[in-house]
Protein backbone atom coordinates (compact mmCIF):
# COMPACT_ATOMS: atom_id res chain seq x y z
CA UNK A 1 29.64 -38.58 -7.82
CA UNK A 2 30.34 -39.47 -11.62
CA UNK A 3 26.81 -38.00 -12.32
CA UNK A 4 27.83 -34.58 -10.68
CA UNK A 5 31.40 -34.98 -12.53
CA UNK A 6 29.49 -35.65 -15.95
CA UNK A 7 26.94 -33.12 -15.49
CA UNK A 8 29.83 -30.38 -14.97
CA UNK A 9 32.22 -31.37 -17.35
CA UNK A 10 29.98 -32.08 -20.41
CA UNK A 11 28.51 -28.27 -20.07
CA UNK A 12 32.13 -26.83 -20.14
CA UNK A 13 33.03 -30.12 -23.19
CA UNK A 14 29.94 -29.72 -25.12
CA UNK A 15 30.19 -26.29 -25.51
CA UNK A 16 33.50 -26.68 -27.14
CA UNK A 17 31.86 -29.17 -30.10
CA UNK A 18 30.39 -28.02 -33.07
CA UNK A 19 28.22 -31.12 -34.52
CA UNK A 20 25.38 -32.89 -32.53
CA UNK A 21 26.88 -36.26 -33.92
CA UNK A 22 29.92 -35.73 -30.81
CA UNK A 23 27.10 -34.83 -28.28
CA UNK A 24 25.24 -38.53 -28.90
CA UNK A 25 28.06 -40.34 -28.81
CA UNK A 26 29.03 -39.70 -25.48
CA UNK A 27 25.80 -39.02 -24.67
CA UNK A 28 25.12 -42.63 -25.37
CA UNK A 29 28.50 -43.82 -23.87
CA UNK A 30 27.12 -42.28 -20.86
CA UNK A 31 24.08 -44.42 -20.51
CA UNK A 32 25.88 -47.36 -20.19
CA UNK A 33 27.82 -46.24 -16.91
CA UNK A 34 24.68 -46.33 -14.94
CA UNK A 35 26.32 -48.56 -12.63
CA UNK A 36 28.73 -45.74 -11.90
CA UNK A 37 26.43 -43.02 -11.67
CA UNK A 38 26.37 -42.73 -7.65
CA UNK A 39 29.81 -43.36 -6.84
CA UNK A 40 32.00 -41.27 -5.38
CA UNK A 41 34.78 -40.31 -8.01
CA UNK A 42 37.62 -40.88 -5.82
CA UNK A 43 36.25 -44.32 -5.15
CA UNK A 44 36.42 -45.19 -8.88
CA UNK A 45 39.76 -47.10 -10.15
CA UNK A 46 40.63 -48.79 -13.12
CA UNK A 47 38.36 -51.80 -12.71
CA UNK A 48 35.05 -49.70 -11.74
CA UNK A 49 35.75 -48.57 -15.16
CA UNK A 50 36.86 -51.98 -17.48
CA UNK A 51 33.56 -53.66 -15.35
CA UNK A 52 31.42 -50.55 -16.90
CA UNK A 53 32.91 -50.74 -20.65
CA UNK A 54 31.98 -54.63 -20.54
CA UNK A 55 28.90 -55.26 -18.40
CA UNK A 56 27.53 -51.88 -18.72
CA UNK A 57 24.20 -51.85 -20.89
CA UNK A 58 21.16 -49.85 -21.55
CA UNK A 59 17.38 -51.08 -21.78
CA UNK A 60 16.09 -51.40 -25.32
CA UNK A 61 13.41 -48.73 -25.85
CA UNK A 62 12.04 -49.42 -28.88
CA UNK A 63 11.39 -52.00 -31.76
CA UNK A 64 11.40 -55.38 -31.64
CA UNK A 65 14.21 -55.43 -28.40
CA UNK A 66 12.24 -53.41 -26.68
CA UNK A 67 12.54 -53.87 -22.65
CA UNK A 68 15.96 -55.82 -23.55
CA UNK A 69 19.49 -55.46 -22.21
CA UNK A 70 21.66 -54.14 -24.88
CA UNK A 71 25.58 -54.39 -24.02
CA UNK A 72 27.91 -52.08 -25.06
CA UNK A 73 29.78 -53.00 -28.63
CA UNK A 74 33.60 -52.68 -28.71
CA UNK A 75 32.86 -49.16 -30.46
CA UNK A 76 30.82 -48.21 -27.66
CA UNK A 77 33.56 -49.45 -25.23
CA UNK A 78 36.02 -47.67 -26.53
CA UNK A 79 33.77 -44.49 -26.64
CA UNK A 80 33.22 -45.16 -23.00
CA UNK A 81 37.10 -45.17 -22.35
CA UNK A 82 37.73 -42.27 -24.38
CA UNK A 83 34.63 -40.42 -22.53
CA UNK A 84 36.44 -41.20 -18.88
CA UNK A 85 39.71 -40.28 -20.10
CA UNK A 86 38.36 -36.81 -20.94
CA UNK A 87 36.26 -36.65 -17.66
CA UNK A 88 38.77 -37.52 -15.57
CA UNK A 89 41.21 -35.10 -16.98
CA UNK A 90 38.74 -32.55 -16.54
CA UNK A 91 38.75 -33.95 -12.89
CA UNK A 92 42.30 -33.99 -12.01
CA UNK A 93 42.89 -30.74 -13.46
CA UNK A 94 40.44 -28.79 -10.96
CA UNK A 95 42.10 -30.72 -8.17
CA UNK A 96 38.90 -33.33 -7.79
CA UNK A 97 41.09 -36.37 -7.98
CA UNK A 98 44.43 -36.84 -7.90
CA UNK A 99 45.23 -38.87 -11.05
CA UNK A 100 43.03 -40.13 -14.46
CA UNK A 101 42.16 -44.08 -13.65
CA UNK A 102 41.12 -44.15 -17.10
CA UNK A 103 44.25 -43.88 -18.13
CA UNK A 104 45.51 -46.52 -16.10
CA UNK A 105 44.87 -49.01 -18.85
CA UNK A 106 44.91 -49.76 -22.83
CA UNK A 107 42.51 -51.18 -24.60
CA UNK A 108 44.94 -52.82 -26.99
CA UNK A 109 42.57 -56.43 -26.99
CA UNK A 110 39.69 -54.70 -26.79
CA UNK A 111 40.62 -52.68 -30.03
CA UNK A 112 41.59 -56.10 -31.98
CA UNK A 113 37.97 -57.19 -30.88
CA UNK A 114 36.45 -54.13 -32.87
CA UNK A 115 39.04 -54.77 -36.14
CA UNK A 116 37.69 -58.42 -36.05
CA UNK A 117 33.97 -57.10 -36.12
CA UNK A 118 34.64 -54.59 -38.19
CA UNK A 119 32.69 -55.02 -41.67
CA UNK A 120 35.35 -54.54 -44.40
CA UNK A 121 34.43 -52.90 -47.69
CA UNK A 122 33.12 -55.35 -50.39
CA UNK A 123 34.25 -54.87 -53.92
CA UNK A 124 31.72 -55.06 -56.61
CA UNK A 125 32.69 -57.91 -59.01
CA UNK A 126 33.59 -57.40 -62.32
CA UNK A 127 30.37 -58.96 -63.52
CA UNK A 128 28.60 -56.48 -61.33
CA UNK A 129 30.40 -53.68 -62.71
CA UNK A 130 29.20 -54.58 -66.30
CA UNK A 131 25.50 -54.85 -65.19
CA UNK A 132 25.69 -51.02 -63.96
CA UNK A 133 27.54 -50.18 -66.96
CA UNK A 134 24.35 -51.77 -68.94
CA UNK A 135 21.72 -49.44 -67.11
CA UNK A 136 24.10 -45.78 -66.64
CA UNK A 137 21.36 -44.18 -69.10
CA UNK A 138 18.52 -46.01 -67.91
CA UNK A 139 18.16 -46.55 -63.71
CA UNK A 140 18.79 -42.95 -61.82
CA UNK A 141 21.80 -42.54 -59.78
CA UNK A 142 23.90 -45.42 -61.40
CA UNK A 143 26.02 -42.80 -62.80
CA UNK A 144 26.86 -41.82 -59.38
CA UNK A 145 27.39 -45.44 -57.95
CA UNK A 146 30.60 -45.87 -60.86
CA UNK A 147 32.15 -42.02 -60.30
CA UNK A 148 32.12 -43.07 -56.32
CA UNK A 149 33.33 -46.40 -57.07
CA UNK A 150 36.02 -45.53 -59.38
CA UNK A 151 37.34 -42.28 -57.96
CA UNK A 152 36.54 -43.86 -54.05
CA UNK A 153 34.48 -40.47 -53.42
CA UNK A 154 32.10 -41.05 -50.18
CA UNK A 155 28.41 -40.83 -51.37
CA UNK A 156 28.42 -37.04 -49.45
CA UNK A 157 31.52 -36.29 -52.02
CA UNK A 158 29.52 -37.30 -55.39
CA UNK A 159 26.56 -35.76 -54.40
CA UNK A 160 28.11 -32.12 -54.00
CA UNK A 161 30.32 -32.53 -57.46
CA UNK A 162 29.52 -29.77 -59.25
CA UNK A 163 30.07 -30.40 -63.53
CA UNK A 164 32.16 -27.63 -63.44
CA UNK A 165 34.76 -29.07 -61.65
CA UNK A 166 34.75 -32.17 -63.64
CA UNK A 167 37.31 -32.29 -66.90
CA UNK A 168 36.33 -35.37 -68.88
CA UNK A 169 39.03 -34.49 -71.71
CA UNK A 170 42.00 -34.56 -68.94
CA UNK A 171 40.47 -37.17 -66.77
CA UNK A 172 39.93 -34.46 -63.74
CA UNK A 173 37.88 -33.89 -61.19
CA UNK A 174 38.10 -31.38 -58.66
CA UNK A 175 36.43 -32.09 -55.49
C-alpha cells in the first residue's frame, strides 16, 4: 500500500537528512495523502495523486480551527508532488512498480498559483528609514534592523556578525 511504501522508504530517506526541518515537511505532506494510504501502489496513477495534492487535507488539532478541515496550500502541494516523486523512485527502482506516476505530470499552474500567493518583500519607506535612524542609540536591536536592511543579511546572518569582521573605514564586512 502507499503506507507500507512510505513507511519503508522514509527509514532508508530520512536517514540520509541531516535537519529535522526536511523530516516535517514531508512528514506533514504525508498527512494529507490519507486518502491514499490503503491503496495498492500499482493502483495509483497520475490522478490518485493531482486528487490528493488538491482535496487532500488534515483535521485542525489545535487553536481556534480546531476539529476543522485544513487543505493543502500550493506549498504543501508541491511538497506533496515532490514527496511522490521521491517515493515512487524509490519504488520503481526495487522493481515495486514499473514507472514514477508522479512524474507523469508538471505542476507548471499549480506553481504560478504559489508565485501569486507568495508575500513579496516590503521595502521600508524612506520616512521609515529616518525614524530608525532617530532611535539607533536609543531602542535595542535597531542597529541590527539597518545593517540587515542595507547589506540584505537574513536576521540569522546579523546576529552571528562578529565586530571583527566588520571594517567601518573600508566599508567591509565579512560574513
Amino acid at each position: 500500500t502507499f503506507a507500507d511504501l512510505y513507511d519503508a522508504w522514509s527509514k532508508s530517506y530520512f536517514a540520509t537528512l541531516k535537519g529535522g526541518s526536511s523530516i516535517r515537511t514531508i512528514t506533514c505532506a504525508y498527512a494529507y495523502c490519507s486518502g491514499l494510504y490503503a491503496m495498492p501502489v500499482r493502483k495509483i496513477g497520475p490522478g490518485h495523486i493531482k486528487d490528493a495534492m488538491e482535496n487532500g487535507y488534515v483535521i485542525v488539532t489545535t487553536g481556534k480551527d480546531k476539529g476543522k478541515k485544513r487543505y493543502a496550500s500550493p506549498n504543501t502541494q508541491e511538497r506533496i508532488k515532490s514527496m511522490c516523486n521521491l517515493m515512487f523512485d524509490y519504488a520503481t527502482e526495487r522493481r515495486i512498480v514499473l514507472s514514477n506516476p508522479a512524474r507523469a505530470f508538471k505542476i507548471g499552474s499549480l506553481l504560478n498559483e504559489i508565485q501569486k500567493k507568495s508575500k513579496g518583500k516590503i521595502p521600508f519607506t524612506p520616512e521609515q528609514v529616518l525614524e530608525l535612524w532617530k532611535f539607533v542609540d536609543d531602542i535595542p536591536f535597531v542597529d541590527m534592523v539597518l545593517i540587515a536592511m542595507y547589506t540584505g543579511f537574513r536576521p540569522q546572518e546579523v546576529a552571528i556578525l562578529e565586530t571583527k569582521n566588520i571594517y567601518l573605514d573600508e566599508n567591509k564586512i565579512i560574513g
